[in-house]
PDB file of N, CA and C in Angstrom:
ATOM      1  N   UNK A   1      -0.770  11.192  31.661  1.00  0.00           N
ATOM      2  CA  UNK A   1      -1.071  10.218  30.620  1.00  0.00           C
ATOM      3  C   UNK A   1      -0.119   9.030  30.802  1.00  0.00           C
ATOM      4  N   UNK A   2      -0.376   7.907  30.388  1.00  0.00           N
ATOM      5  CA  UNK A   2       0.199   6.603  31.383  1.00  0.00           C
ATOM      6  C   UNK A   2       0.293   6.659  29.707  1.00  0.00           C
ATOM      7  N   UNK A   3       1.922   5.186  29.819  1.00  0.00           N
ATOM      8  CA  UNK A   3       2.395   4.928  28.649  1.00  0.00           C
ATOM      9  C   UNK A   3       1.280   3.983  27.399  1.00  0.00           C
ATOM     10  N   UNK A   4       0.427   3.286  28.142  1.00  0.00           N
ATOM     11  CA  UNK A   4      -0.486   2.599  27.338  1.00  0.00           C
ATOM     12  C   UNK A   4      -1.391   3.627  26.952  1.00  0.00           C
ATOM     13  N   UNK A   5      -1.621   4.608  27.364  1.00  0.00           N
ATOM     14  CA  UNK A   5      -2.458   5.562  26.452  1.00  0.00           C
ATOM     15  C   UNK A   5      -2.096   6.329  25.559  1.00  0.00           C
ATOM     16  N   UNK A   6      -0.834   6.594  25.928  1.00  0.00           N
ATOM     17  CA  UNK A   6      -0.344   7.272  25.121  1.00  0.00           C
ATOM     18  C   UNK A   6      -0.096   6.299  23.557  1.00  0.00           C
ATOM     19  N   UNK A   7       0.314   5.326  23.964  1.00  0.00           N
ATOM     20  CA  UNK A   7       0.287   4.501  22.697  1.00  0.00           C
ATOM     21  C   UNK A   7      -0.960   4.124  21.780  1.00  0.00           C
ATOM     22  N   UNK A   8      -2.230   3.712  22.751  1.00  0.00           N
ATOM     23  CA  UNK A   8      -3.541   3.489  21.965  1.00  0.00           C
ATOM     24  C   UNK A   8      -3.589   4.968  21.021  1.00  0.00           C
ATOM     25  N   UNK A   9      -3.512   6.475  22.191  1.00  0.00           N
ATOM     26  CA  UNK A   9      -3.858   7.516  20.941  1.00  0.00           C
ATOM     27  C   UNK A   9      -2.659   7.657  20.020  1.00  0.00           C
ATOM     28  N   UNK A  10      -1.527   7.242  20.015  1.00  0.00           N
ATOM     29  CA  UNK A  10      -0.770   7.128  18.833  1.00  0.00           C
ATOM     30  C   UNK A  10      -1.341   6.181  17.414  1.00  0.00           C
ATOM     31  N   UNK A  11      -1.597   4.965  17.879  1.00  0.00           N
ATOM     32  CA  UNK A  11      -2.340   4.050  17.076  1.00  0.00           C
ATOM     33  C   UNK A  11      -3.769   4.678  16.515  1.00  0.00           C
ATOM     34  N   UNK A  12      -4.676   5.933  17.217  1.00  0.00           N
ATOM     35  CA  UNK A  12      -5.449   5.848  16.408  1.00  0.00           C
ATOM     36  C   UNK A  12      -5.507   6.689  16.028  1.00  0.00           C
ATOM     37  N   UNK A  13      -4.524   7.522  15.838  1.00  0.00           N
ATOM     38  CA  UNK A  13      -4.252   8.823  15.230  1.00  0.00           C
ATOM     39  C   UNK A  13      -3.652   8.208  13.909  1.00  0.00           C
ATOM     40  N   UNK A  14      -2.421   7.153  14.000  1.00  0.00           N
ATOM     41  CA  UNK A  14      -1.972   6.516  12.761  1.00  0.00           C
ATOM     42  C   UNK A  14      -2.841   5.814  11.631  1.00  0.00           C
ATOM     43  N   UNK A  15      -4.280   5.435  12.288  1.00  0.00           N
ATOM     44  CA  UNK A  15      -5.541   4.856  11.991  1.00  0.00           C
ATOM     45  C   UNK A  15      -6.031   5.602  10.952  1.00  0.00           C
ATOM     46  N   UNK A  16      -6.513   6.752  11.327  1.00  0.00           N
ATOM     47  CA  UNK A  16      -7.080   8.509  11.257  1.00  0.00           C
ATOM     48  C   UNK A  16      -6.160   8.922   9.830  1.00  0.00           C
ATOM     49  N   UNK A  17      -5.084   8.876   9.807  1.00  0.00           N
ATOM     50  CA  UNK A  17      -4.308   9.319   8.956  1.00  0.00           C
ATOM     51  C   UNK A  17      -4.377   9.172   7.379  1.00  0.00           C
ATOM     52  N   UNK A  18      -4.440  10.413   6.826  1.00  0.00           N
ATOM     53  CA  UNK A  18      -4.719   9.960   5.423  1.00  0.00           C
ATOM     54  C   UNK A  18      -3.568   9.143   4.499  1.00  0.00           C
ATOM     55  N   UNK A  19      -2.769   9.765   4.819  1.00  0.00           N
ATOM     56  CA  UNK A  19      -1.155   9.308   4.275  1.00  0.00           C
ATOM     57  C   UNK A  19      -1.020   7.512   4.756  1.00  0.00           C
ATOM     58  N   UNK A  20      -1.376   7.397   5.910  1.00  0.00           N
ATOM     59  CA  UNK A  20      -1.170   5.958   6.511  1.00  0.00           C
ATOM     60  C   UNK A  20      -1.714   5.010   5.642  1.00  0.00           C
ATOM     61  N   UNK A  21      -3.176   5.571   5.054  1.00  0.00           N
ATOM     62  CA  UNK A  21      -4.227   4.759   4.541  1.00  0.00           C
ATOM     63  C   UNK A  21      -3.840   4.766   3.396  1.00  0.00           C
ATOM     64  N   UNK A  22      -3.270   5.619   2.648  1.00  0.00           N
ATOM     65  CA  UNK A  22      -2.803   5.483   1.024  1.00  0.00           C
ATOM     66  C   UNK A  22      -1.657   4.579   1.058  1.00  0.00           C
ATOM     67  N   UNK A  23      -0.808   4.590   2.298  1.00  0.00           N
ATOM     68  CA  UNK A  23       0.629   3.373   2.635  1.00  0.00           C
ATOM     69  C   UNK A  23       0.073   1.893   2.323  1.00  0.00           C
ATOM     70  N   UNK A  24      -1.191   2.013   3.068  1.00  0.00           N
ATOM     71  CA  UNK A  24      -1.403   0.744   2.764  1.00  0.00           C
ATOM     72  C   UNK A  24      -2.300  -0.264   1.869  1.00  0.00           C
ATOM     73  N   UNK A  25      -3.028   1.605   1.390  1.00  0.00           N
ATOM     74  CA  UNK A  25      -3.877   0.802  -0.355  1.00  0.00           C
ATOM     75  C   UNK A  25      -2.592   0.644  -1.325  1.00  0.00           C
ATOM     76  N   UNK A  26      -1.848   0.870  -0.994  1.00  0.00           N
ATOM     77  CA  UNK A  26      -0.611   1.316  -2.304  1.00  0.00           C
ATOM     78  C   UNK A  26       0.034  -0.296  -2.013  1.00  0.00           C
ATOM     79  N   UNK A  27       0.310  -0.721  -0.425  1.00  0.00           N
ATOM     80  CA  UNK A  27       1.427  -2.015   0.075  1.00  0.00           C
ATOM     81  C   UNK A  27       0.488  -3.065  -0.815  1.00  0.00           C
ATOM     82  N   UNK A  28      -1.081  -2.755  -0.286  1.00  0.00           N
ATOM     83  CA  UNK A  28      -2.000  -4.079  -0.894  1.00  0.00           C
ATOM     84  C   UNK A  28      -2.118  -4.031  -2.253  1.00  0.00           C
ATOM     85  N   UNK A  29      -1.671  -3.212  -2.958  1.00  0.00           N
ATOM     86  CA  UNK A  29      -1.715  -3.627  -4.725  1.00  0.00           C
ATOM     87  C   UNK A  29      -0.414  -3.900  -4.586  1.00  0.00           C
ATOM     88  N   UNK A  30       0.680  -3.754  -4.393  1.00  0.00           N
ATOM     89  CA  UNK A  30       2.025  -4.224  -4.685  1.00  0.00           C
ATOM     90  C   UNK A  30       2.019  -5.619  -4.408  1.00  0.00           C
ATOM     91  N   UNK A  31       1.832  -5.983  -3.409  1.00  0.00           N
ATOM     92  CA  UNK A  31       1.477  -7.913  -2.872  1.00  0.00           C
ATOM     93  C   UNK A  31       0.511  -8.570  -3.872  1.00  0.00           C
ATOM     94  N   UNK A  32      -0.478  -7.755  -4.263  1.00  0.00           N
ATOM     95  CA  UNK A  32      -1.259  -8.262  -5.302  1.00  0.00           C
ATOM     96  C   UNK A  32      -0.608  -8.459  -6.576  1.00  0.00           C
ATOM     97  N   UNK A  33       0.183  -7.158  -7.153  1.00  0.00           N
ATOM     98  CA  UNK A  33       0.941  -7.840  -8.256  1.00  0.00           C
ATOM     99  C   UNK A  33       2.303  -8.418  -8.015  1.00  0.00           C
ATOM    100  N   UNK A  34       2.653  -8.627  -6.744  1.00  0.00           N
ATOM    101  CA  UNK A  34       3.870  -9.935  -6.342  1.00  0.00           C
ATOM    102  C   UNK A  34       3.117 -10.943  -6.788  1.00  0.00           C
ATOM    103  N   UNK A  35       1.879 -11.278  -5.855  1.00  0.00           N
ATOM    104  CA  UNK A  35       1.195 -12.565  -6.448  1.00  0.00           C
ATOM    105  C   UNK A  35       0.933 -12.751  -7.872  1.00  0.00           C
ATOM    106  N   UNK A  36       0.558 -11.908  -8.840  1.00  0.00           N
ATOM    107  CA  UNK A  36       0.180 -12.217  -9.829  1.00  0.00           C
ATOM    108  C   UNK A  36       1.332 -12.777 -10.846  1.00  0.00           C
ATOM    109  N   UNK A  37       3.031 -11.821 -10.559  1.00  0.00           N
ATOM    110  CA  UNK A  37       3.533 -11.870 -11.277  1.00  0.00           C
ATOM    111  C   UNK A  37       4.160 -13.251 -10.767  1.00  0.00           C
ATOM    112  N   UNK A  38       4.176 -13.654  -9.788  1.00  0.00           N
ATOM    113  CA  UNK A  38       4.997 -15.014  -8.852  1.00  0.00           C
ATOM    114  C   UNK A  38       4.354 -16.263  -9.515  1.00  0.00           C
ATOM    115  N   UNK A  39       3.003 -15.848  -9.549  1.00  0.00           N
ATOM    116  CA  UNK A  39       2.256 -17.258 -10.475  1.00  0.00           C
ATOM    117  C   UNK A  39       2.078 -17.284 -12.020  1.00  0.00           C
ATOM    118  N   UNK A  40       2.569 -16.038 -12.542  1.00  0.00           N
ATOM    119  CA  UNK A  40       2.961 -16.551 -13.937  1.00  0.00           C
ATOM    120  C   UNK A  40       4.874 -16.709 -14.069  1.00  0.00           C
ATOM    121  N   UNK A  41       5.572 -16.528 -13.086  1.00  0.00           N
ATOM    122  CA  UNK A  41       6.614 -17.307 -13.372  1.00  0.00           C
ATOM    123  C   UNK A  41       7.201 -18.471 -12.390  1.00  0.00           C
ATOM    124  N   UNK A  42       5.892 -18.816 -12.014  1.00  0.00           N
ATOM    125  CA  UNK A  42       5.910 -20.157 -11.438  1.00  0.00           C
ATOM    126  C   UNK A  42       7.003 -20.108 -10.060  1.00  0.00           C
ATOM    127  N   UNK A  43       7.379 -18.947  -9.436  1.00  0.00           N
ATOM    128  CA  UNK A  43       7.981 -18.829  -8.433  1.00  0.00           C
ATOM    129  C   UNK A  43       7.608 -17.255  -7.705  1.00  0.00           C
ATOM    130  N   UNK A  44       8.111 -17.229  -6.060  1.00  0.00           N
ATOM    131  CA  UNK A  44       8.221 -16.013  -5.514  1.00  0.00           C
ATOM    132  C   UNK A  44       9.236 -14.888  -6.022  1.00  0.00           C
ATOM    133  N   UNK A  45       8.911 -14.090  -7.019  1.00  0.00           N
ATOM    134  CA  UNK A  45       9.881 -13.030  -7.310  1.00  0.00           C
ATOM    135  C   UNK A  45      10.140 -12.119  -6.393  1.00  0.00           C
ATOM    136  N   UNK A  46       9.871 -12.162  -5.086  1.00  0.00           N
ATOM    137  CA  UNK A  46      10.605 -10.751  -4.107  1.00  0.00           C
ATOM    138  C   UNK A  46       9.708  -9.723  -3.860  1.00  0.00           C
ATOM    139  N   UNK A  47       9.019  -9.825  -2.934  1.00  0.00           N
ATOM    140  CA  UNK A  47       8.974  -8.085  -2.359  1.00  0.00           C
ATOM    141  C   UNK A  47       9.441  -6.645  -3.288  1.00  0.00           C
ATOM    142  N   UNK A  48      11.004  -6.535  -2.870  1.00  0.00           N
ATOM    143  CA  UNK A  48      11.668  -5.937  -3.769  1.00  0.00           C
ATOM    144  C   UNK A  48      11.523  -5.439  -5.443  1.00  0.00           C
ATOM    145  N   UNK A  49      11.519  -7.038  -6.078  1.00  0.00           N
ATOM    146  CA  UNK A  49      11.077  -6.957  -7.585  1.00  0.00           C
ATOM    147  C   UNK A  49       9.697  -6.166  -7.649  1.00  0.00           C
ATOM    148  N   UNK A  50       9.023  -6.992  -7.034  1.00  0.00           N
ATOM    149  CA  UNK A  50       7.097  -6.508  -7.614  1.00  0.00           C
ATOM    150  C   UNK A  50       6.885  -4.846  -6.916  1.00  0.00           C
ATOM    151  N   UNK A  51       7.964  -4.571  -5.863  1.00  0.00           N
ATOM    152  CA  UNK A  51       7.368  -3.067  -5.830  1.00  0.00           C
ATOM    153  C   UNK A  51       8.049  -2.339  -6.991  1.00  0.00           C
ATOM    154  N   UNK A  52       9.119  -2.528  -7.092  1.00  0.00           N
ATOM    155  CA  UNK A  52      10.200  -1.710  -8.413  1.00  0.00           C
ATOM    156  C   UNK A  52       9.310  -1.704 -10.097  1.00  0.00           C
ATOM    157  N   UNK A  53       8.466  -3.312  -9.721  1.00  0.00           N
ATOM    158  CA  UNK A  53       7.973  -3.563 -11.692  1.00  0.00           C
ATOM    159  C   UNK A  53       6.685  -3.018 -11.440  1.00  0.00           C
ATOM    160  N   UNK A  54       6.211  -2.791  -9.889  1.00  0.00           N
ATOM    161  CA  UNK A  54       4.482  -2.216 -10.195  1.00  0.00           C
ATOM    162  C   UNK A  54       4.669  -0.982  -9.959  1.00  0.00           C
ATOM    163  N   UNK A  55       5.676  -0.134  -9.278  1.00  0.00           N
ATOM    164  CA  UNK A  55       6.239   1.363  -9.521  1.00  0.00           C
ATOM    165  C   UNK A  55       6.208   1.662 -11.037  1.00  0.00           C
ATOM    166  N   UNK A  56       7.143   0.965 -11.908  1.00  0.00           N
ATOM    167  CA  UNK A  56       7.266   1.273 -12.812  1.00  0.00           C
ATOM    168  C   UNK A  56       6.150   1.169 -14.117  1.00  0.00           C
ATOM    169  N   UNK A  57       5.579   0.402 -13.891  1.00  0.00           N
ATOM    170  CA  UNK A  57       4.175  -0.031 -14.516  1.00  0.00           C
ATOM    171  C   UNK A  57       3.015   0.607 -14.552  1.00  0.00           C
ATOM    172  N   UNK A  58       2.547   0.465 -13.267  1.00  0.00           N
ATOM    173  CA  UNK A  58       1.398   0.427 -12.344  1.00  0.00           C
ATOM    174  C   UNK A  58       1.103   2.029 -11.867  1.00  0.00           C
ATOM    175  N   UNK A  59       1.909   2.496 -11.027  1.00  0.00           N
ATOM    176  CA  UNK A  59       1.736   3.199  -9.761  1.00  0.00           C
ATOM    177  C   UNK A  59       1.152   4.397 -10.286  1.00  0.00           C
ATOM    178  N   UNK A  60       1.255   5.267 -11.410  1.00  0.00           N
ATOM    179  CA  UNK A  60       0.908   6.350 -11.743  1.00  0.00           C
ATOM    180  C   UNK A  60      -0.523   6.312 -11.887  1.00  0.00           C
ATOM    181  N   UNK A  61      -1.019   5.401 -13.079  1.00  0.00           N
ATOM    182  CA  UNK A  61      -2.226   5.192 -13.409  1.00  0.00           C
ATOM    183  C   UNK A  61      -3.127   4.536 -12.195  1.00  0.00           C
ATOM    184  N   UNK A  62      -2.600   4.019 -11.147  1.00  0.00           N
ATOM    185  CA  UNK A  62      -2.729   4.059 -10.245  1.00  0.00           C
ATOM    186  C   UNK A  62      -3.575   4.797  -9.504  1.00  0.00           C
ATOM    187  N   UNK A  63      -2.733   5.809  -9.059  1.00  0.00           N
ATOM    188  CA  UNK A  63      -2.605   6.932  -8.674  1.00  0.00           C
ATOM    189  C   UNK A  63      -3.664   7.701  -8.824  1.00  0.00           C
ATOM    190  N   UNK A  64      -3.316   8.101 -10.614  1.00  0.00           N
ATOM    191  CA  UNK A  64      -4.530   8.926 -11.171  1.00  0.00           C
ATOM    192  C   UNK A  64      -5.982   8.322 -10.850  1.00  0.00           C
ATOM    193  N   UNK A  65      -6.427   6.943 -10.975  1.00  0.00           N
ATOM    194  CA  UNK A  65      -7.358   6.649 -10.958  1.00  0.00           C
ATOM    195  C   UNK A  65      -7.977   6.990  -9.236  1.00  0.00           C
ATOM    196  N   UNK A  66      -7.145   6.888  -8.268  1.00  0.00           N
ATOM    197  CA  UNK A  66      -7.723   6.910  -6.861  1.00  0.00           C
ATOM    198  C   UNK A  66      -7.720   8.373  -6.424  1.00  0.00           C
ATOM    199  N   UNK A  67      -6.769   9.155  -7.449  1.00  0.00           N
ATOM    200  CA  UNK A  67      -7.284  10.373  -7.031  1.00  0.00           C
ATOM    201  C   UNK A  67      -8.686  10.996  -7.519  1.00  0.00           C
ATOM    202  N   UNK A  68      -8.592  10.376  -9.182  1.00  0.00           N
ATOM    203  CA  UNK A  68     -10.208  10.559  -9.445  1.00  0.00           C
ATOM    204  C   UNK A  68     -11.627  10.065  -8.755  1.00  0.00           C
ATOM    205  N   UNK A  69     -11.304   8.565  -8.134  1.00  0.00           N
ATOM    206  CA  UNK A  69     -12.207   8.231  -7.404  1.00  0.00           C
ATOM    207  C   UNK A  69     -13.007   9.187  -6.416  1.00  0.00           C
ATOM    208  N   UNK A  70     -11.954   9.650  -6.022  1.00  0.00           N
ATOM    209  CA  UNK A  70     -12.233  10.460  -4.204  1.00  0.00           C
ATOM    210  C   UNK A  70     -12.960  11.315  -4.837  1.00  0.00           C
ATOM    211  N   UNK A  71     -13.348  12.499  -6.229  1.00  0.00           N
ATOM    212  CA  UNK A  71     -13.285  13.187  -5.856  1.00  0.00           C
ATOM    213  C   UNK A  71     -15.255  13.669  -5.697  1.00  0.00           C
ATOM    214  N   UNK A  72     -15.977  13.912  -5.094  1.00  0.00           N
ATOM    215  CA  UNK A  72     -17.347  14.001  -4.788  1.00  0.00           C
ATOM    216  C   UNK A  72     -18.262  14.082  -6.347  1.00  0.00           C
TER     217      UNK A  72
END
């Protein structure tokens, strides 16, 4: 197995991954409420801030709701 293959099947195994895919429905609501909260105080509040205030807010109900989604 040559190093570029080995890397494509790393990438689409990381693809494949359920955990990967919840990393990054979870990153895209956090940026979403960076944005939301950045334009009601008229500046960029941080990365940092909007994951800590949509953890604390957000993330459970969150949560609950996408686990209910999935389920058949």
């Amino acid at each position: 197995m040559t190093r570029a293959q080995a890397s494509t099947d790393a990438a689409d195994l990381l693809k494949n991954s359920t955990l990967y895919r919840e990393f990054l429905a979870e990153r895209e609501e956090i940026l979403r409420h960076k944005w939301i909260e950045s334009e009601k105080q008229g500046r960029d509040i941080g990365f940092e801030k909007a994951l800590l205030d949509w953890m604390l807010k957000h993330r459970t109900t969150w949560r609950q709701f996408r686990a209910a989604s999935k389920v058949p």
